[in-house]
N, C-alpha and C. Protein backbone atom coordinates (compact mmCIF):
# COMPACT_ATOMS: atom_id res chain seq x y z
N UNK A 1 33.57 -229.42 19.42
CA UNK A 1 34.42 -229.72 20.56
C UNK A 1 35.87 -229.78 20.09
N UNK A 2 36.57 -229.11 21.00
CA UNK A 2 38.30 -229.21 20.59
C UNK A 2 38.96 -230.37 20.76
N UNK A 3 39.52 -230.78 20.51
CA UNK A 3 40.32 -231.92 20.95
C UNK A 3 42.04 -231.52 20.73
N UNK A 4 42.45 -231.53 21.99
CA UNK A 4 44.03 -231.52 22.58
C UNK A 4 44.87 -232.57 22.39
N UNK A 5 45.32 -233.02 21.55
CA UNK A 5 45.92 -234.34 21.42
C UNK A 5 47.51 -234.18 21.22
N UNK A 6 47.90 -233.08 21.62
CA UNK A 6 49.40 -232.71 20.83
C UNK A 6 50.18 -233.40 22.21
N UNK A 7 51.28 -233.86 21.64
CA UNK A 7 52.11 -234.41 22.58
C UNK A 7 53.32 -234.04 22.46
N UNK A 8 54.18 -233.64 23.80
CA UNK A 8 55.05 -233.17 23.79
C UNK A 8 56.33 -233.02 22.76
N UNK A 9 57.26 -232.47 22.77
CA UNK A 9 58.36 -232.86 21.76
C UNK A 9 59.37 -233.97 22.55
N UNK A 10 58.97 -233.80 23.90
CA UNK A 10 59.77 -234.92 25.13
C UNK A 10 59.20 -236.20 25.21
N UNK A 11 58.15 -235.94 24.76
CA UNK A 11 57.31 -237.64 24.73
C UNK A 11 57.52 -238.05 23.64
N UNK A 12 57.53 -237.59 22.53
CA UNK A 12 57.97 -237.96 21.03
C UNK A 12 59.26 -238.28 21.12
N UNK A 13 60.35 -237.93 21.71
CA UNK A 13 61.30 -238.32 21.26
C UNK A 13 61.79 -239.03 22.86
N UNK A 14 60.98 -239.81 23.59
CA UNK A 14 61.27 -241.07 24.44
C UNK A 14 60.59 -242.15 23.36
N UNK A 15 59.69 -242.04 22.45
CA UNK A 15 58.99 -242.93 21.38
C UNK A 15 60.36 -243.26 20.83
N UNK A 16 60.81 -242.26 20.25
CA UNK A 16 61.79 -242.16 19.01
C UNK A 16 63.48 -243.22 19.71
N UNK A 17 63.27 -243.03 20.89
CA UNK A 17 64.21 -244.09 21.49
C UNK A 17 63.57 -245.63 21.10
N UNK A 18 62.59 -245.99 21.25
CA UNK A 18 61.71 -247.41 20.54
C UNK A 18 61.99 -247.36 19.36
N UNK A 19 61.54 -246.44 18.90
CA UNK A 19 61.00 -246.61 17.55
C UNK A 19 62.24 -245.31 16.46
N UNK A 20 63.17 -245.73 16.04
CA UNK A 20 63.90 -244.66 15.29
C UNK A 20 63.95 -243.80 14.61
N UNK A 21 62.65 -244.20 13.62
CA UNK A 21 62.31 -244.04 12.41
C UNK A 21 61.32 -242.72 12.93
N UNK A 22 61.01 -242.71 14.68
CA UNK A 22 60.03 -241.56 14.55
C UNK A 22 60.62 -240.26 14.86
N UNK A 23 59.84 -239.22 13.88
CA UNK A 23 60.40 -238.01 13.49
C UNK A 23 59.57 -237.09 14.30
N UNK A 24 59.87 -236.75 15.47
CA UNK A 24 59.12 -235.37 16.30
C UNK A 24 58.86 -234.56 15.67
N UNK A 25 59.76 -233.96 14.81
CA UNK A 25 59.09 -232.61 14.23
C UNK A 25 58.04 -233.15 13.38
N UNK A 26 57.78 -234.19 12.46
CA UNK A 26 57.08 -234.72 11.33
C UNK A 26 55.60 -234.79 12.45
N UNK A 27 55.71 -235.51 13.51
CA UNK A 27 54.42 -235.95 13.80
C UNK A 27 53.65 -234.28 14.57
N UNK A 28 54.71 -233.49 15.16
CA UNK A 28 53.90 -232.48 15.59
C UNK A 28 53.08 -231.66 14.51
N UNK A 29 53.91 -231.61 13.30
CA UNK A 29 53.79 -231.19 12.55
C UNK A 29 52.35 -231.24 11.51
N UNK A 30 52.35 -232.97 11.49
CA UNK A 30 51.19 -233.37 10.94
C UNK A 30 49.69 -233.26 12.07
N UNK A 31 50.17 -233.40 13.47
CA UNK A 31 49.22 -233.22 14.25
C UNK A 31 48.19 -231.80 14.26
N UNK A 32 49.48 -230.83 14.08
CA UNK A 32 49.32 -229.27 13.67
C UNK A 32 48.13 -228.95 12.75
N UNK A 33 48.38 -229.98 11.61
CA UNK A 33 47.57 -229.45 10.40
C UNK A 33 46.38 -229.93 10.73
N UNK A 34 46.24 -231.13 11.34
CA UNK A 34 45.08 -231.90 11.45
C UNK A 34 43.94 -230.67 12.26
N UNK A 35 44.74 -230.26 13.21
CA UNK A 35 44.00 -229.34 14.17
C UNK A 35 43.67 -228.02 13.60
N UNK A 36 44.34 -227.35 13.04
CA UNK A 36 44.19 -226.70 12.17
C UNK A 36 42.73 -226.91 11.03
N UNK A 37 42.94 -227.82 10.63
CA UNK A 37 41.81 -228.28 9.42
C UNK A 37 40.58 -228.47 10.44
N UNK A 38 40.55 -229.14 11.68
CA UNK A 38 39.16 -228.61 12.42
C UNK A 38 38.81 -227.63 12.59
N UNK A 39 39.58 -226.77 12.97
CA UNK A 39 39.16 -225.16 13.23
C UNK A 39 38.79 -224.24 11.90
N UNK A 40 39.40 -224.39 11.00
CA UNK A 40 38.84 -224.19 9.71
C UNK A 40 37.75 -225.01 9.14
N UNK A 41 37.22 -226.01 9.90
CA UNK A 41 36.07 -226.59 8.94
C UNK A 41 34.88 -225.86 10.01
N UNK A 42 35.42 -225.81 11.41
CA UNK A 42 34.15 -224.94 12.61
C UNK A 42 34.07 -223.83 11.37
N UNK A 43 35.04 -222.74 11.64
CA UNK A 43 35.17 -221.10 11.10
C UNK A 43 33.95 -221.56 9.46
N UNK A 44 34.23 -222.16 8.81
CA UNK A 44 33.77 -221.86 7.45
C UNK A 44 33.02 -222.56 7.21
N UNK A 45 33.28 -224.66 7.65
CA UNK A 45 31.60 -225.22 6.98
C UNK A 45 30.28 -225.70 7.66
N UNK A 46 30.89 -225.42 9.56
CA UNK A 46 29.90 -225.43 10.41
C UNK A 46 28.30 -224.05 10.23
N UNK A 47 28.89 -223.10 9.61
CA UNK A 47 27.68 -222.37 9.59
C UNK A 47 26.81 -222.48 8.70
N UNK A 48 27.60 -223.64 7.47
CA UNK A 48 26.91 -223.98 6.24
C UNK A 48 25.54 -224.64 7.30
N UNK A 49 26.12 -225.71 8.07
CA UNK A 49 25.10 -226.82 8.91
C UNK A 49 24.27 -225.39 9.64
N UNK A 50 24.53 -224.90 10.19
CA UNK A 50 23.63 -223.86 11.17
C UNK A 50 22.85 -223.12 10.21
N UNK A 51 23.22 -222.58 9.57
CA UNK A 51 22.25 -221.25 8.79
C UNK A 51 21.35 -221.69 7.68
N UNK A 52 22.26 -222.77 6.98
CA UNK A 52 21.01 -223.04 5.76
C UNK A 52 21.18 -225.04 6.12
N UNK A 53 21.52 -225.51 7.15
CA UNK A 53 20.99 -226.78 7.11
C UNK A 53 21.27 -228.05 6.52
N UNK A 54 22.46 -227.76 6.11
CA UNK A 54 23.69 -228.17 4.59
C UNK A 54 24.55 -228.63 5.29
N UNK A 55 24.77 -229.97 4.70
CA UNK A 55 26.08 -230.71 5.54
C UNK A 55 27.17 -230.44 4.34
N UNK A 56 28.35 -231.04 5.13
CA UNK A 56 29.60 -230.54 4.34
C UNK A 56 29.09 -231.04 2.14
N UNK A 57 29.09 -232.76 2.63
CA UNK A 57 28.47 -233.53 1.62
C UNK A 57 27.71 -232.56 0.37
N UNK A 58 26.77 -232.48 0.91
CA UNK A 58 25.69 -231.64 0.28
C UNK A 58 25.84 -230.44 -0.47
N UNK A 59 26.63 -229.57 0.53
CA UNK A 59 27.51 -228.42 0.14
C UNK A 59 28.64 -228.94 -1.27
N UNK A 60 29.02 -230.15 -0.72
CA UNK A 60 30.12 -230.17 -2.20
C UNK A 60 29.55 -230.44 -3.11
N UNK A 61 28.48 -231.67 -3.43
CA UNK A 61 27.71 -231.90 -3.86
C UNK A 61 27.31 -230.65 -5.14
N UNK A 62 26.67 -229.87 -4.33
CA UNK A 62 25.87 -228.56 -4.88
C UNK A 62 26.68 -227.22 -5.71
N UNK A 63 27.98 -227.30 -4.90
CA UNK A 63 29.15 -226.85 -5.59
C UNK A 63 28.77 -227.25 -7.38
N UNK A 64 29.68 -228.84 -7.44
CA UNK A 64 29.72 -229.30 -8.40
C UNK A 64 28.49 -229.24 -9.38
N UNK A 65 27.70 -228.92 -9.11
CA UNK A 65 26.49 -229.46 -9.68
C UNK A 65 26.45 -227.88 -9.94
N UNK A 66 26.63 -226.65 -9.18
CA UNK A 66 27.07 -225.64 -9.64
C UNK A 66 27.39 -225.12 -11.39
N UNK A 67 28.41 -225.72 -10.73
CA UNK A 67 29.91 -225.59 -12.08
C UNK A 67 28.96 -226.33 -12.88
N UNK A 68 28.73 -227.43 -13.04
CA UNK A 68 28.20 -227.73 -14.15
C UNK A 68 26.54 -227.69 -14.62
N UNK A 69 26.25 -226.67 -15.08
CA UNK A 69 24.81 -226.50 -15.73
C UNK A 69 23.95 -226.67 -16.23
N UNK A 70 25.14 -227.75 -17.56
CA UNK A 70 24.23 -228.79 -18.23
C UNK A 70 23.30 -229.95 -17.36
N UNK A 71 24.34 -230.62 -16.15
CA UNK A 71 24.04 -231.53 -15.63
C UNK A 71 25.02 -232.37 -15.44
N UNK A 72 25.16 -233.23 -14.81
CA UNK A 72 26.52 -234.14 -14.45
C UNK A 72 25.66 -235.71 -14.23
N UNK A 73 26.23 -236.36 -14.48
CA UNK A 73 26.01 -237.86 -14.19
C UNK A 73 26.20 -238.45 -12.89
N UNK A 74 25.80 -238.98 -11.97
CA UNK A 74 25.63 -239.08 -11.01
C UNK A 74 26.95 -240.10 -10.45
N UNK A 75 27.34 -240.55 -11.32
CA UNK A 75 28.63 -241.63 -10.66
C UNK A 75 29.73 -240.32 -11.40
N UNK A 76 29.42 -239.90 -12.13
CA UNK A 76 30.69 -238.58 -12.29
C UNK A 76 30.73 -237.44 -11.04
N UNK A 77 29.59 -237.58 -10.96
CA UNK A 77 29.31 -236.42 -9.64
C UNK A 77 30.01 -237.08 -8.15
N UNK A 78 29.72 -237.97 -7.96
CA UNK A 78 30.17 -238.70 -6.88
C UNK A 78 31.53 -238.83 -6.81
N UNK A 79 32.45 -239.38 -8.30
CA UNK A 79 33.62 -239.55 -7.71
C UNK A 79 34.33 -237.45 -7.71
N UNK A 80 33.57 -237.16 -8.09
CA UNK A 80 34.12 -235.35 -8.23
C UNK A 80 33.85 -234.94 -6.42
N UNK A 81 32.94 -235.36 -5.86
CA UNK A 81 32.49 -235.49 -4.35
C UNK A 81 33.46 -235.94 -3.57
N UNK A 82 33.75 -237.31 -4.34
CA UNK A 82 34.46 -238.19 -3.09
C UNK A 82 33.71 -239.23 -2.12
N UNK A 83 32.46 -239.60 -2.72
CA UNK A 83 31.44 -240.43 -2.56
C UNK A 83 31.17 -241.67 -3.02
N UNK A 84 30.86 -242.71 -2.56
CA UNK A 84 29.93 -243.44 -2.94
C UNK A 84 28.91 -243.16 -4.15
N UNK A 85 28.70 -244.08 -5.01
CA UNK A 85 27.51 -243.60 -5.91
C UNK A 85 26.03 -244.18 -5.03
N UNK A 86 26.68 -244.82 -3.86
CA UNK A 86 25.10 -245.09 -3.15
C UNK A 86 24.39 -244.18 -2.21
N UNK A 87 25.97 -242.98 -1.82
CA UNK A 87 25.41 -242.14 -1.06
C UNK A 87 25.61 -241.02 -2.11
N UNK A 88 25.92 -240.56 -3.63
CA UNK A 88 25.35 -239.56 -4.11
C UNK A 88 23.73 -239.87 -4.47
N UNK A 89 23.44 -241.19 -4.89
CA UNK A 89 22.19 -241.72 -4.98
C UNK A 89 21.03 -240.98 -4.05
N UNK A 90 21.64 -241.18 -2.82
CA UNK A 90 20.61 -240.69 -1.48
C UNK A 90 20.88 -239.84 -1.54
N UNK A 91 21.29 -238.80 -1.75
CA UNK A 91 21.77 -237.30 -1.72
C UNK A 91 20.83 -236.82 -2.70
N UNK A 92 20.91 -237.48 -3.49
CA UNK A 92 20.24 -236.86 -4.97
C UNK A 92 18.74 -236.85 -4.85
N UNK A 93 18.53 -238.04 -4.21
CA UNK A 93 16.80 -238.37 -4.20
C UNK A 93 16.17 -237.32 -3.24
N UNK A 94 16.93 -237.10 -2.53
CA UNK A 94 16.82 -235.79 -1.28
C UNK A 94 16.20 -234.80 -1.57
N UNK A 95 17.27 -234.20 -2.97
CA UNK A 95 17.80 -233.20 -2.93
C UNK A 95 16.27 -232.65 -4.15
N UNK A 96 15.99 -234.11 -4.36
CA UNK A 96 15.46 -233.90 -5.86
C UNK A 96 13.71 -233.78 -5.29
N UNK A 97 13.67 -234.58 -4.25
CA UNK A 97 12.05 -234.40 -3.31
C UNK A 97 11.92 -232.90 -2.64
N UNK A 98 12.96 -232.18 -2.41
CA UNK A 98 13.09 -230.92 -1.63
C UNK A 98 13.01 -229.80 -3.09
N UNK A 99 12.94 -230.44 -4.29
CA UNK A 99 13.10 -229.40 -5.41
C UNK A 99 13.96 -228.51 -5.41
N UNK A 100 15.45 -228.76 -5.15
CA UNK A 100 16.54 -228.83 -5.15
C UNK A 100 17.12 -228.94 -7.00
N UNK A 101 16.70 -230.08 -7.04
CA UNK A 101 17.70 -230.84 -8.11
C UNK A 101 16.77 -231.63 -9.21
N UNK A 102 16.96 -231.35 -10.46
CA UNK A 102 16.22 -232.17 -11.22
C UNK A 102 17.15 -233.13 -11.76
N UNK A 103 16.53 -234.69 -12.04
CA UNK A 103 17.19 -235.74 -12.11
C UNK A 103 16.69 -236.16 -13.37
N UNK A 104 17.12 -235.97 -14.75
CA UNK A 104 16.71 -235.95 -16.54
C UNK A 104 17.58 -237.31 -16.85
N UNK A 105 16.98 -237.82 -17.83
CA UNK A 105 17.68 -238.93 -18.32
C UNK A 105 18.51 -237.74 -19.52
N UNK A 106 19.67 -238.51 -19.47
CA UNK A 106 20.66 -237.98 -20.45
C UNK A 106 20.77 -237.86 -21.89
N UNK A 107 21.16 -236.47 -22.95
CA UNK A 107 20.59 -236.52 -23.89
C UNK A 107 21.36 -237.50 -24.56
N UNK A 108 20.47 -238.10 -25.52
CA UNK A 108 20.94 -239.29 -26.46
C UNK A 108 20.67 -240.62 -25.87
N UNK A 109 20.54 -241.03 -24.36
CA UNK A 109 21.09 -242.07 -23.83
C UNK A 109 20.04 -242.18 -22.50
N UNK A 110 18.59 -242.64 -22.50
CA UNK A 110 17.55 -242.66 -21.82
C UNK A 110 17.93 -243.68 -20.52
N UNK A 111 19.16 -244.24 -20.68
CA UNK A 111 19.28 -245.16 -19.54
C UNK A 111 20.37 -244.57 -18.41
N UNK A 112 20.89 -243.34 -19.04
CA UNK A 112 21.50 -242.68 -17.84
C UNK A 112 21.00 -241.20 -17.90
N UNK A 113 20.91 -241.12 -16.69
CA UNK A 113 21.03 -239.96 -15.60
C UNK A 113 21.73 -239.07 -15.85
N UNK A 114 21.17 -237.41 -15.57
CA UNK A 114 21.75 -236.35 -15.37
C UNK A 114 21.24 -235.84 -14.38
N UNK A 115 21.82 -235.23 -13.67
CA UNK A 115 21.97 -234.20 -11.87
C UNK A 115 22.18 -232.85 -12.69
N UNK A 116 21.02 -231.86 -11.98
CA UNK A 116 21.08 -230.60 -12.66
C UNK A 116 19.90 -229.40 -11.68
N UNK A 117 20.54 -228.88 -11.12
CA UNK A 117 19.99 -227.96 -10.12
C UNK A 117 19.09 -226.98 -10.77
N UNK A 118 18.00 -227.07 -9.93
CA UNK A 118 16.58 -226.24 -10.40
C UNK A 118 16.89 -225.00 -10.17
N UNK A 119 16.10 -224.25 -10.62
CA UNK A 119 16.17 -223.08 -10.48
C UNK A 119 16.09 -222.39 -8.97
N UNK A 120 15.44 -223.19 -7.93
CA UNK A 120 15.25 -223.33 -6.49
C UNK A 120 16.55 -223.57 -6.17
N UNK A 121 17.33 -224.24 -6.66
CA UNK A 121 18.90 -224.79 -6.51
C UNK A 121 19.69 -223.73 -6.65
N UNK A 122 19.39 -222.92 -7.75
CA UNK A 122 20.78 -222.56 -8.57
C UNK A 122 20.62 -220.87 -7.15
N UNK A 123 19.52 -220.49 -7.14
CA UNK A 123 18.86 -219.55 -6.36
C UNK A 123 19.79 -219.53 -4.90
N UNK A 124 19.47 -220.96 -3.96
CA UNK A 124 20.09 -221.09 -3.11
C UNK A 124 21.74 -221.02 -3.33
N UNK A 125 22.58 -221.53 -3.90
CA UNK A 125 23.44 -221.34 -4.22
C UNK A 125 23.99 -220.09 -4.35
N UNK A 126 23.07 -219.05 -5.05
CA UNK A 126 23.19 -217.97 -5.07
C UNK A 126 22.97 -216.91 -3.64
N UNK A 127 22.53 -217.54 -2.99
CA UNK A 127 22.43 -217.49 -1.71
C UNK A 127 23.36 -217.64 -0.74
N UNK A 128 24.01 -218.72 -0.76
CA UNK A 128 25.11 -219.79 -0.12
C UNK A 128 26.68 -219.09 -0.69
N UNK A 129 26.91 -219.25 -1.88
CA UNK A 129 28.22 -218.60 -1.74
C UNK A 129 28.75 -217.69 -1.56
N UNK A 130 28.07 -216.52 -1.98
CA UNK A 130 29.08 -214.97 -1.29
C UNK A 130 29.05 -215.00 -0.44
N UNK A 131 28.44 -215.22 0.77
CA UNK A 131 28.94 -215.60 2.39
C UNK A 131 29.91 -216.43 2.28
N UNK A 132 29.83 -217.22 1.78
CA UNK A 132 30.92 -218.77 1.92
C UNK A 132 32.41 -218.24 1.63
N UNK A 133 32.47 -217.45 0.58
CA UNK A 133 33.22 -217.19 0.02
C UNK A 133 34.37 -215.69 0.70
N UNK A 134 33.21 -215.07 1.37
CA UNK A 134 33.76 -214.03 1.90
C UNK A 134 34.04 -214.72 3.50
N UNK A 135 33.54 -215.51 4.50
CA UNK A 135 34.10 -216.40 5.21
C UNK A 135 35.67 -216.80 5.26
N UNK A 136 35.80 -217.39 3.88
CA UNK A 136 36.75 -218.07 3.60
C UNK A 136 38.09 -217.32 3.03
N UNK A 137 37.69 -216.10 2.14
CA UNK A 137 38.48 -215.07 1.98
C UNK A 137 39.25 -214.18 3.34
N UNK A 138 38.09 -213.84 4.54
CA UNK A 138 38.43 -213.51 5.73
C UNK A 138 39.53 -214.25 6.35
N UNK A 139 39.06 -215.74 6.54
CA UNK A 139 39.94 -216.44 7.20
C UNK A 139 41.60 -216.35 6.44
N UNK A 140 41.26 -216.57 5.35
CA UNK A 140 42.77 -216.46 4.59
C UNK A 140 43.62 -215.22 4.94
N UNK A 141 42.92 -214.24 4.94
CA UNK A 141 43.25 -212.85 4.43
C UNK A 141 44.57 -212.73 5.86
N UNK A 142 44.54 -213.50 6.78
CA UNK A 142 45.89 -213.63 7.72
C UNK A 142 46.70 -213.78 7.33
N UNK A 143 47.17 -214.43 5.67
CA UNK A 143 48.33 -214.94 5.43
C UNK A 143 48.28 -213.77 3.85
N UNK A 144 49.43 -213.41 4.07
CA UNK A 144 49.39 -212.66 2.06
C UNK A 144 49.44 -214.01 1.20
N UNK A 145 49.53 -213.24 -0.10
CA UNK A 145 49.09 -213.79 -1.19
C UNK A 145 50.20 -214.86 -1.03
N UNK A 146 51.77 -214.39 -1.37
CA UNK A 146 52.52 -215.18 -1.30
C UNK A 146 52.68 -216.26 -0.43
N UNK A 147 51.83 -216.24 0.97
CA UNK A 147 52.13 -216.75 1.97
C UNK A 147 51.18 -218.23 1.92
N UNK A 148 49.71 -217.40 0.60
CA UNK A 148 48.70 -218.74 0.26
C UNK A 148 49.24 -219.65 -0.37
N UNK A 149 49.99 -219.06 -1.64
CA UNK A 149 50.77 -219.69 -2.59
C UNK A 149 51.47 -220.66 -2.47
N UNK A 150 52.45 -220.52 -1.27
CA UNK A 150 53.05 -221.56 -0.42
C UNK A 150 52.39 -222.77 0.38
N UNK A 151 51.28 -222.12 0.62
CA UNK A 151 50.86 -222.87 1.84
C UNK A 151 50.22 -223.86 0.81
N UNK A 152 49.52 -223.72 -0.71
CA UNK A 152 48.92 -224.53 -1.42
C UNK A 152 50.04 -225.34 -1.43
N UNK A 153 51.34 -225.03 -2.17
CA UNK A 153 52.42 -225.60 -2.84
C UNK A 153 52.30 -226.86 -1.79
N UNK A 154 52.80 -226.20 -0.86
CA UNK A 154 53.35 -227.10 0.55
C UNK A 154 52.41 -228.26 1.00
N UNK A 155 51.18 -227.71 1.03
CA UNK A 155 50.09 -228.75 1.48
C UNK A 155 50.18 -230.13 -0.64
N UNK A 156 49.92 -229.26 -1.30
CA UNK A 156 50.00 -230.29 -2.88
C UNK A 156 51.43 -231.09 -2.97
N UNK A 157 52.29 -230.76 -2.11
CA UNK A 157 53.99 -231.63 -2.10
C UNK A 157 53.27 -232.51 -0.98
N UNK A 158 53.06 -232.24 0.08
CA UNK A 158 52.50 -233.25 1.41
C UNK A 158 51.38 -234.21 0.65
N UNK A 159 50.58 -234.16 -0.21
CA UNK A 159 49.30 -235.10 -0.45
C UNK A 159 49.98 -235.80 -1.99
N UNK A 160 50.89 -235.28 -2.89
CA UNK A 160 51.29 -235.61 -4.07
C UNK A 160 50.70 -235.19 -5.02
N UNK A 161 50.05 -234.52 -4.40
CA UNK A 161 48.84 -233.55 -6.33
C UNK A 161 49.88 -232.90 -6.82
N UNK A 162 48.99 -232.48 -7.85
CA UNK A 162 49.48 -231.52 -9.12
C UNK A 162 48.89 -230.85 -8.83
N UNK A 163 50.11 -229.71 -9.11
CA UNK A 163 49.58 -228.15 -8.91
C UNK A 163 48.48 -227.95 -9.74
N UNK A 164 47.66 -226.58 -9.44
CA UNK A 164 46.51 -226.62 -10.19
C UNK A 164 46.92 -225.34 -11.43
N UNK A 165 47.62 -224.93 -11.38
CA UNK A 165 48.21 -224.03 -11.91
C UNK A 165 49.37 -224.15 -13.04
């Protein structure tokens, strides 16, 4: 469902008579992206949920667990998620009853945990990303290269990251 929430540049700046400090262009601006970032999560991680049944979570989840082959530790995995270690916990037990994910105690160290995608895992995955990827390449492919470049820069100055580059 869409949601319309943009408010005028005339209503913003009868606010901005209250309130001084408020910046019309700043809030349309941020409203912009917000809306934006829904329509890009419909276009690219809603079909993850429709076609293979994968919530966003899960999807990142599986990413990471991807990239790493050996196995990842489950409170390492989580904060790489952006999770809870109580909801990578439930994620994992899920993932690991669906034969998804095998869950090994760690070498050297029998009291922790390693997260490490089965071969059923690594399969799906293999499954899951060249669509994902060509999705996401499509959607971009509106803006040139230079135009991504920026748009990273711009969005990593707005949040305070470091470039990745």
């Amino acid at each position: 469902m869409k949601r319309e929430m943009m408010p005028t540049r005339d209503e913003l700046e009868r606010h901005r008579k209250l309130i001084p400090e408020i910046d019309p262009s700043a809030v349309i601006a941020m409203l912009r992206i917000m809306r934006t970032g829904q329509q890009i999560q419909h276009a690219v991680l809603d079909v993850l949920q429709q076609e293979y049944g994968m919530s966003e979570g899960k999807f990142c989840a599986m990413v990471v667990m991807h990239q790493y082959k050996e196995g990842i530790s489950p409170s390492a995995l989580a904060g790489r998620v952006g999770v809870t270690r109580a909801t990578i916990s439930n994620m994992l037990q899920r993932l690991e009853r669906d034969g998804i994910v095998l869950l090994r105690a760690a070498d050297g160290d029998g009291r922790c945990k390693m997260a490490q995608l089965t071969d059923k895992g690594r399969a799906l995955m293999q499954e899951v990303l060249p669509p994902h990827y060509l999705r996401v390449s499509q959607l971009m492919s509106r803006l040139s290269e230079s135009e991504q470049r920026e748009i990273i820069y711009l969005l990593q100055k707005l949040t305070g990251e470091k470039s990745d580059h």
